[in-house]
N, C-alpha and C. Protein backbone atom coordinates (compact mmCIF):
# COMPACT_ATOMS: atom_id res chain seq x y z
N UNK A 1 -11.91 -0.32 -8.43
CA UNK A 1 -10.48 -0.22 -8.52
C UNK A 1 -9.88 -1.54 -9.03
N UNK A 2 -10.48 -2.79 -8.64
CA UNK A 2 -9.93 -4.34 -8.83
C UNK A 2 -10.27 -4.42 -10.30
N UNK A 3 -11.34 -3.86 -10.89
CA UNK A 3 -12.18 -4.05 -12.26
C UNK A 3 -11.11 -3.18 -12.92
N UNK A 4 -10.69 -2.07 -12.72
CA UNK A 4 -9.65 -1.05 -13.45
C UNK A 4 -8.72 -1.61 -13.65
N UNK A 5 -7.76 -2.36 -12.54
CA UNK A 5 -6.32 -3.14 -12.79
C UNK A 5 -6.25 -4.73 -13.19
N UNK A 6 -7.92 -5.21 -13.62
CA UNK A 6 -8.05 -6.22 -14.49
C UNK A 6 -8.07 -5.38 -16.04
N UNK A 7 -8.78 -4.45 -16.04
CA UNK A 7 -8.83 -4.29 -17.79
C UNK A 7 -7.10 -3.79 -18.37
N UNK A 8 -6.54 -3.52 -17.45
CA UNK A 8 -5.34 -2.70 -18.24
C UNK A 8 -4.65 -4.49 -18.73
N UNK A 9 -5.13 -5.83 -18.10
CA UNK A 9 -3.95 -6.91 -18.58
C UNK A 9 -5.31 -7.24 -20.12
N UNK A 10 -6.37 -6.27 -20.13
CA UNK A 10 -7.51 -7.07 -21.30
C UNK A 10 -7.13 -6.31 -22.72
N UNK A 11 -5.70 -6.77 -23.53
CA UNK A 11 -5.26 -5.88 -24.14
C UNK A 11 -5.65 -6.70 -25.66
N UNK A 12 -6.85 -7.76 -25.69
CA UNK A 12 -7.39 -7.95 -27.00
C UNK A 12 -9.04 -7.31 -26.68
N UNK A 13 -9.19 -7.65 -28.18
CA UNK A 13 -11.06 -7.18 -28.15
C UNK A 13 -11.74 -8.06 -28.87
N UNK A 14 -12.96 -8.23 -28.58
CA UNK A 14 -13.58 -9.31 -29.39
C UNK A 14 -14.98 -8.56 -29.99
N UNK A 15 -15.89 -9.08 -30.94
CA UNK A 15 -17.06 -8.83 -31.33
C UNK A 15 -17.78 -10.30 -31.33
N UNK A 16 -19.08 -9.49 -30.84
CA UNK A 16 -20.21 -11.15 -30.67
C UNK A 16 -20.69 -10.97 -31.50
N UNK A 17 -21.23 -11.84 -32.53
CA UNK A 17 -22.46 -11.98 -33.15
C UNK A 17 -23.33 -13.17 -33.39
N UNK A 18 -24.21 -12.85 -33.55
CA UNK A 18 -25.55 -13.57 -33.61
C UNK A 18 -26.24 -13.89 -35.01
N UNK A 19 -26.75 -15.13 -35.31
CA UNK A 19 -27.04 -15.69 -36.56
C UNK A 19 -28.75 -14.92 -35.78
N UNK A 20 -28.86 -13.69 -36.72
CA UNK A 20 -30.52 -13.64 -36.43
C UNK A 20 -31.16 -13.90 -37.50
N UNK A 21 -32.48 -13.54 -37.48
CA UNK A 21 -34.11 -14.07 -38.25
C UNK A 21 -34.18 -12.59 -38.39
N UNK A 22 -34.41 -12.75 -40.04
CA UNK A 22 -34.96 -11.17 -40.52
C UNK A 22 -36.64 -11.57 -40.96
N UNK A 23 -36.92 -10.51 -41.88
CA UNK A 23 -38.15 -10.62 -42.84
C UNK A 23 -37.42 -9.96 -43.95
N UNK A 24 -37.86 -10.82 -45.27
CA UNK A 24 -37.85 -10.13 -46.54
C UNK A 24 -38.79 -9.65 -47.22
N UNK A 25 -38.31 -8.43 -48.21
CA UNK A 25 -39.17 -7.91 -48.64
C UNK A 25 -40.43 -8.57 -49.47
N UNK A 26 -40.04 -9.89 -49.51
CA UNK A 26 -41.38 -10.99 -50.35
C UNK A 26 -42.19 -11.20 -49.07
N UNK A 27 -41.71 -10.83 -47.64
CA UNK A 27 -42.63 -11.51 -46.30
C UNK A 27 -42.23 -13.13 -46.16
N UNK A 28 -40.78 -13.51 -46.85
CA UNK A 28 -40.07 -14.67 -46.12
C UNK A 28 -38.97 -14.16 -45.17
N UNK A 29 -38.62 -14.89 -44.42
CA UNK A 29 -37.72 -15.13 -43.38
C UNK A 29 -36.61 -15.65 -43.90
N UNK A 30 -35.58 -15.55 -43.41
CA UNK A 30 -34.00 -15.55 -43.61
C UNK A 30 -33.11 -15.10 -42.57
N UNK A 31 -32.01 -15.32 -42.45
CA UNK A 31 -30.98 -15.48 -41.39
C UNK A 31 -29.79 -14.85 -41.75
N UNK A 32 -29.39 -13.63 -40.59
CA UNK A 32 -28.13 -12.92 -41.07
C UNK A 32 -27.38 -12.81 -40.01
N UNK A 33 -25.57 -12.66 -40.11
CA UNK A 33 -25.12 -12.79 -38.97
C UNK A 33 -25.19 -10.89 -38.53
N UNK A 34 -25.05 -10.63 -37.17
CA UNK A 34 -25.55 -9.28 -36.69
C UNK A 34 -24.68 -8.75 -35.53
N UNK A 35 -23.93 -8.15 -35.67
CA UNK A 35 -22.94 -7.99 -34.46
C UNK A 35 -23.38 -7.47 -33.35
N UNK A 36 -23.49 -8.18 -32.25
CA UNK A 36 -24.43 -6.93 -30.90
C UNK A 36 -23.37 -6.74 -30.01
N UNK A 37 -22.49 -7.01 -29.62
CA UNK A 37 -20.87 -5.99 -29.39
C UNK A 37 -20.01 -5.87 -30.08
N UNK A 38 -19.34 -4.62 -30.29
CA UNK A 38 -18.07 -4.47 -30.82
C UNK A 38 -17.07 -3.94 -29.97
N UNK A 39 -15.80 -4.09 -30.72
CA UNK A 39 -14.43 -3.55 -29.72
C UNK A 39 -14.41 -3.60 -28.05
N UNK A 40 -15.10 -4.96 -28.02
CA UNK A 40 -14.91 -5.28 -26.51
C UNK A 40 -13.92 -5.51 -25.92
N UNK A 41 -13.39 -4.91 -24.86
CA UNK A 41 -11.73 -5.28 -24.09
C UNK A 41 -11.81 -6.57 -23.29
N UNK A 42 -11.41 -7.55 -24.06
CA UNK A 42 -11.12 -8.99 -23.10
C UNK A 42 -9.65 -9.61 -23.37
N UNK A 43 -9.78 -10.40 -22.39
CA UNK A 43 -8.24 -11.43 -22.44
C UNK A 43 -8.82 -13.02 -22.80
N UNK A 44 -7.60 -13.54 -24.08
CA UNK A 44 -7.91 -14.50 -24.56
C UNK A 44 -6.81 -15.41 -23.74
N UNK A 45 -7.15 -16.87 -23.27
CA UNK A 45 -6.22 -17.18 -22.25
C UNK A 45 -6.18 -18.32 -23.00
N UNK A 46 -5.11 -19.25 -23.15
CA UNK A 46 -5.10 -20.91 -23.20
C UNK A 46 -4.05 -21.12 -22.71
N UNK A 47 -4.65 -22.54 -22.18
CA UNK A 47 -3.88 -23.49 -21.42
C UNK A 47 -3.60 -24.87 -22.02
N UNK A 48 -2.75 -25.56 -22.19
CA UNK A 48 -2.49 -27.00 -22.59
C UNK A 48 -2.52 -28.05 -21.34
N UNK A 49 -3.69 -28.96 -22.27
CA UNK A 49 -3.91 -29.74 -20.94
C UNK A 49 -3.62 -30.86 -22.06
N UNK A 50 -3.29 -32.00 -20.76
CA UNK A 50 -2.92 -33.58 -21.34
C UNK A 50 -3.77 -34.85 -20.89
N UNK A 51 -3.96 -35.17 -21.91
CA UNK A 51 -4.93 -36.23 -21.94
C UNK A 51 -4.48 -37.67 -21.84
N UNK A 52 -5.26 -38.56 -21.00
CA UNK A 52 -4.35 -39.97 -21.06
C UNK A 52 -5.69 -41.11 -21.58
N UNK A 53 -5.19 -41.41 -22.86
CA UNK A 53 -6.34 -42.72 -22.72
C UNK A 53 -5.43 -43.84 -22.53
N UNK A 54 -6.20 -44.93 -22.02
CA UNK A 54 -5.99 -45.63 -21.74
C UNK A 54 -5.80 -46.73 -22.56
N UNK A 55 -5.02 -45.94 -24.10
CA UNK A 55 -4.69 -46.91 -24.95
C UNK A 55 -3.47 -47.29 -25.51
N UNK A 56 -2.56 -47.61 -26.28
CA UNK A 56 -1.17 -47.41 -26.64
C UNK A 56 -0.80 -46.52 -27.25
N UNK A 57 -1.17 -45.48 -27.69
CA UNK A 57 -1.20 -44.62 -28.20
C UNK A 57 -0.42 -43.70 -27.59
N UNK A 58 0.21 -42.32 -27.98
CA UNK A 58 0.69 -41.46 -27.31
C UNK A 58 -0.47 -40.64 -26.53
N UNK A 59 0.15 -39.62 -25.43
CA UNK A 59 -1.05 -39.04 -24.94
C UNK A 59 -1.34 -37.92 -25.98
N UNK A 60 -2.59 -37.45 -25.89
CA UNK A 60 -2.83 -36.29 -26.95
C UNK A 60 -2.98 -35.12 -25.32
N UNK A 61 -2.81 -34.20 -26.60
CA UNK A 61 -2.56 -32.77 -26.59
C UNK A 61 -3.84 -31.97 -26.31
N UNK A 62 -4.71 -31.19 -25.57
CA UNK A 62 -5.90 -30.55 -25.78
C UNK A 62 -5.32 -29.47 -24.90
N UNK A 63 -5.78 -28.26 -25.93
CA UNK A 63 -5.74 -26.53 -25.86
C UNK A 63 -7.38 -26.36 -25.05
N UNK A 64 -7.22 -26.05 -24.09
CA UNK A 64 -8.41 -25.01 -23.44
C UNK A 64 -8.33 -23.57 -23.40
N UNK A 65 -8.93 -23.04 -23.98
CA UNK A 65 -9.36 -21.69 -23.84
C UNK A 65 -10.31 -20.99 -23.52
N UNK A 66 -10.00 -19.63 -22.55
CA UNK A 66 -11.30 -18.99 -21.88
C UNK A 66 -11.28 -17.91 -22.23
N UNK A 67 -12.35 -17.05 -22.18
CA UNK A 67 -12.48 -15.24 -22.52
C UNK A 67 -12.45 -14.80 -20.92
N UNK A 68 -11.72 -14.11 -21.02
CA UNK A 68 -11.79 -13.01 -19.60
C UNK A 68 -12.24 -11.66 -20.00
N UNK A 69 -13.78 -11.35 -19.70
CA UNK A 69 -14.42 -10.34 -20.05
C UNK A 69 -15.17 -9.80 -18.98
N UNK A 70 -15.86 -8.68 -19.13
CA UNK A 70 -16.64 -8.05 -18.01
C UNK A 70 -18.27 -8.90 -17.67
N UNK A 71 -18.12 -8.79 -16.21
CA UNK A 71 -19.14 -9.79 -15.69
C UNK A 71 -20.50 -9.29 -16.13
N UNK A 72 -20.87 -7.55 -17.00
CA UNK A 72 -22.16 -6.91 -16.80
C UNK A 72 -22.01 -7.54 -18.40
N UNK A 73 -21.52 -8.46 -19.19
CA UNK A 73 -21.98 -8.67 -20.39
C UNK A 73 -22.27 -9.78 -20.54
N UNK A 74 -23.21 -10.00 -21.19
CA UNK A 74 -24.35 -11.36 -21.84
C UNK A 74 -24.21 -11.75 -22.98
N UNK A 75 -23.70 -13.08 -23.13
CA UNK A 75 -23.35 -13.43 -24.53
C UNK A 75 -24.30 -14.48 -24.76
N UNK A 76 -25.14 -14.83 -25.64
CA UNK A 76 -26.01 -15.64 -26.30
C UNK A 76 -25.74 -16.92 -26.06
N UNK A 77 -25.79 -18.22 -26.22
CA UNK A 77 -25.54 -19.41 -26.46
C UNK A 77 -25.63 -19.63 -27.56
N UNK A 78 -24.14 -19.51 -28.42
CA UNK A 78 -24.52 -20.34 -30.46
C UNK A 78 -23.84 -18.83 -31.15
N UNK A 79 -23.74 -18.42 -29.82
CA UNK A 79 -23.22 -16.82 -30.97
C UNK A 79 -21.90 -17.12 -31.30
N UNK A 80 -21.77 -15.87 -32.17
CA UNK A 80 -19.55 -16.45 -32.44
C UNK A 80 -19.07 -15.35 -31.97
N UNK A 81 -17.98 -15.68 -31.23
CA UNK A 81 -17.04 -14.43 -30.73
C UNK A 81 -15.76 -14.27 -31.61
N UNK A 82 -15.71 -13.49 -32.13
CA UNK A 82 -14.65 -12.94 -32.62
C UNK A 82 -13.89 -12.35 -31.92
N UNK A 83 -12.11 -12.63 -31.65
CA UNK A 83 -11.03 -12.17 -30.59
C UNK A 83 -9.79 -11.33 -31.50
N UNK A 84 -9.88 -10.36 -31.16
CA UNK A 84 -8.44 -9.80 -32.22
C UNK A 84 -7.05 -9.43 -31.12
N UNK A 85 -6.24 -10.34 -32.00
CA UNK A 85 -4.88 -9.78 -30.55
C UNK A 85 -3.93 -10.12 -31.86
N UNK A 86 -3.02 -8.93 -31.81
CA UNK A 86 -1.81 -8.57 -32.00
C UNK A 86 -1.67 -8.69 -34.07
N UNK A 87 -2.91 -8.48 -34.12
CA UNK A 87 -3.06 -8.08 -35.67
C UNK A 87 -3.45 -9.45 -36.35
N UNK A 88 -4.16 -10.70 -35.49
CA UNK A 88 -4.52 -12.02 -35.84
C UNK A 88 -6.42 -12.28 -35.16
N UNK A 89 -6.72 -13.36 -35.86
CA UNK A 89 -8.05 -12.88 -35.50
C UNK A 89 -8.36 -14.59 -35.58
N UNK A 90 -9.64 -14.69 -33.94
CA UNK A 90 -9.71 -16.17 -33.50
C UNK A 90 -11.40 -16.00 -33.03
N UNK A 91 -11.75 -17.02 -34.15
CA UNK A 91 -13.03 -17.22 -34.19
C UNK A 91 -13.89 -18.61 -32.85
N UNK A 92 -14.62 -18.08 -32.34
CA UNK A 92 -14.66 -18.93 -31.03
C UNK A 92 -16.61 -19.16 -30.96
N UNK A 93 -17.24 -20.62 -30.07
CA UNK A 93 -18.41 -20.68 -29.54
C UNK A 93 -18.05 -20.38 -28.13
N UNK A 94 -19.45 -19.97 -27.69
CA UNK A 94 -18.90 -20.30 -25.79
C UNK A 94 -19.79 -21.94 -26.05
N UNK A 95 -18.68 -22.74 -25.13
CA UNK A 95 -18.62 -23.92 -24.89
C UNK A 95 -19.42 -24.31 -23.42
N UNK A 96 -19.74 -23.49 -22.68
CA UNK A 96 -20.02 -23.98 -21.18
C UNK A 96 -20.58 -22.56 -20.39
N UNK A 97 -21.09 -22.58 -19.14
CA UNK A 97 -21.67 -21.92 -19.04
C UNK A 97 -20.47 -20.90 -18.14
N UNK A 98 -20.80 -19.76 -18.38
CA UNK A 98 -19.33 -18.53 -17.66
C UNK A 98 -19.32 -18.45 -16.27
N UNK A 99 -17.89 -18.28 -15.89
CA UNK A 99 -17.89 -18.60 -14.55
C UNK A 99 -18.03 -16.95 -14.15
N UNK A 100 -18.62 -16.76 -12.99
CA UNK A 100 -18.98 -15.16 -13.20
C UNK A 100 -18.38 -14.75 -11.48
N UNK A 101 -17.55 -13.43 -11.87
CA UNK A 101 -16.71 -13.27 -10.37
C UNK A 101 -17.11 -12.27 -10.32
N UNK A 102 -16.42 -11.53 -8.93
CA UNK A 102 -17.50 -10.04 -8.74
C UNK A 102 -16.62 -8.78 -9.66
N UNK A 103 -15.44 -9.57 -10.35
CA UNK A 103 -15.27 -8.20 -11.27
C UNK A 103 -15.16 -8.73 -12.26
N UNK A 104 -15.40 -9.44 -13.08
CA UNK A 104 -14.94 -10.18 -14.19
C UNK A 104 -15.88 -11.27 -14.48
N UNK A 105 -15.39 -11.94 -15.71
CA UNK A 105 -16.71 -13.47 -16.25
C UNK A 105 -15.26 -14.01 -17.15
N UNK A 106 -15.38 -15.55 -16.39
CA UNK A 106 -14.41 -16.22 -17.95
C UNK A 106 -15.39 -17.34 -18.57
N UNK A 107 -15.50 -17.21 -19.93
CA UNK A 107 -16.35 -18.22 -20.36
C UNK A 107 -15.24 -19.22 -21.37
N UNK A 108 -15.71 -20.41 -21.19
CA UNK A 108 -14.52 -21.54 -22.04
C UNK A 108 -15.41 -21.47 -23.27
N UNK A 109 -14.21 -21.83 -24.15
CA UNK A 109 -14.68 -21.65 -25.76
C UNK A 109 -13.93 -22.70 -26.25
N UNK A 110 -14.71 -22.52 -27.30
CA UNK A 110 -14.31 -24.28 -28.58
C UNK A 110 -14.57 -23.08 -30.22
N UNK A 111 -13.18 -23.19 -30.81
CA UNK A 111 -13.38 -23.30 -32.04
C UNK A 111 -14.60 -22.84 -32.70
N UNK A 112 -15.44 -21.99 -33.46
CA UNK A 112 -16.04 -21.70 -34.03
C UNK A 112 -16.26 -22.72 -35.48
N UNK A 113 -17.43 -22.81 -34.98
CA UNK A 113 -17.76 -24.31 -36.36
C UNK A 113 -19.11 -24.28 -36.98
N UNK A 114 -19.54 -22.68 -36.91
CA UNK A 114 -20.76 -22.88 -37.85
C UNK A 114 -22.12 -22.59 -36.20
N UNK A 115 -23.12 -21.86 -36.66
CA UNK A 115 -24.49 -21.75 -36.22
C UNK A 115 -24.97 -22.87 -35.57
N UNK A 116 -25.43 -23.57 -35.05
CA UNK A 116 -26.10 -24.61 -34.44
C UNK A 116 -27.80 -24.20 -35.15
């Protein structure tokens, strides 16, 4: 019932994918990206946090963001999540390891910057 009246606030969706290892038809190897979820119901969250160095400088600005998704799903380390909300689309890594609750998982994300 708690898992039901979390998904009705999970009103984006994301797709994972994965940089995999094929074979080609010569019997070389090569790398393609491969989607292993689609139209997943999650919530994309950010928060603005403030940073102080300890220099003269103004303070800077840092955006944290987490996925609020279902706790029975497994996302890779290095994969890219793709988030679609409100007809805009936000390319993401998971950054850290997901915090996992008994109805839900939020994992923090950084910017999508390429395969590792």
């Amino acid at each position: 019932m708690v898992r039901d009246a979390l998904r009705v606030l999970w009103t984006d969706t994301c797709t994972v994918t994965e940089y995999q290892e094929y074979v080609r038809d010569n019997k070389s190897t090569g790398h393609t990206e491969v989607d292993v979820l689609t139209d997943v119901p999650c919530k994309l969250s950010f928060e603005r946090l403030q940073t102080v160095n300890q220099t003269e400088s103004a303070p800077e600005l840092v955006q944290a963001t987490k996925l609020f998704i279902d706790n029975d799903i497994t996302i890779k380390p290095g994969s890219k999540i793709t988030v679609y909300r409100n007809g805009r689309t936000f390319e993401y890594s998971q950054s850290g390891d997901p915090g996992i609750f008994t109805n839900h998982q939020e994992i923090p994300l950084t910017p999508f910057e390429g395969y590792a």
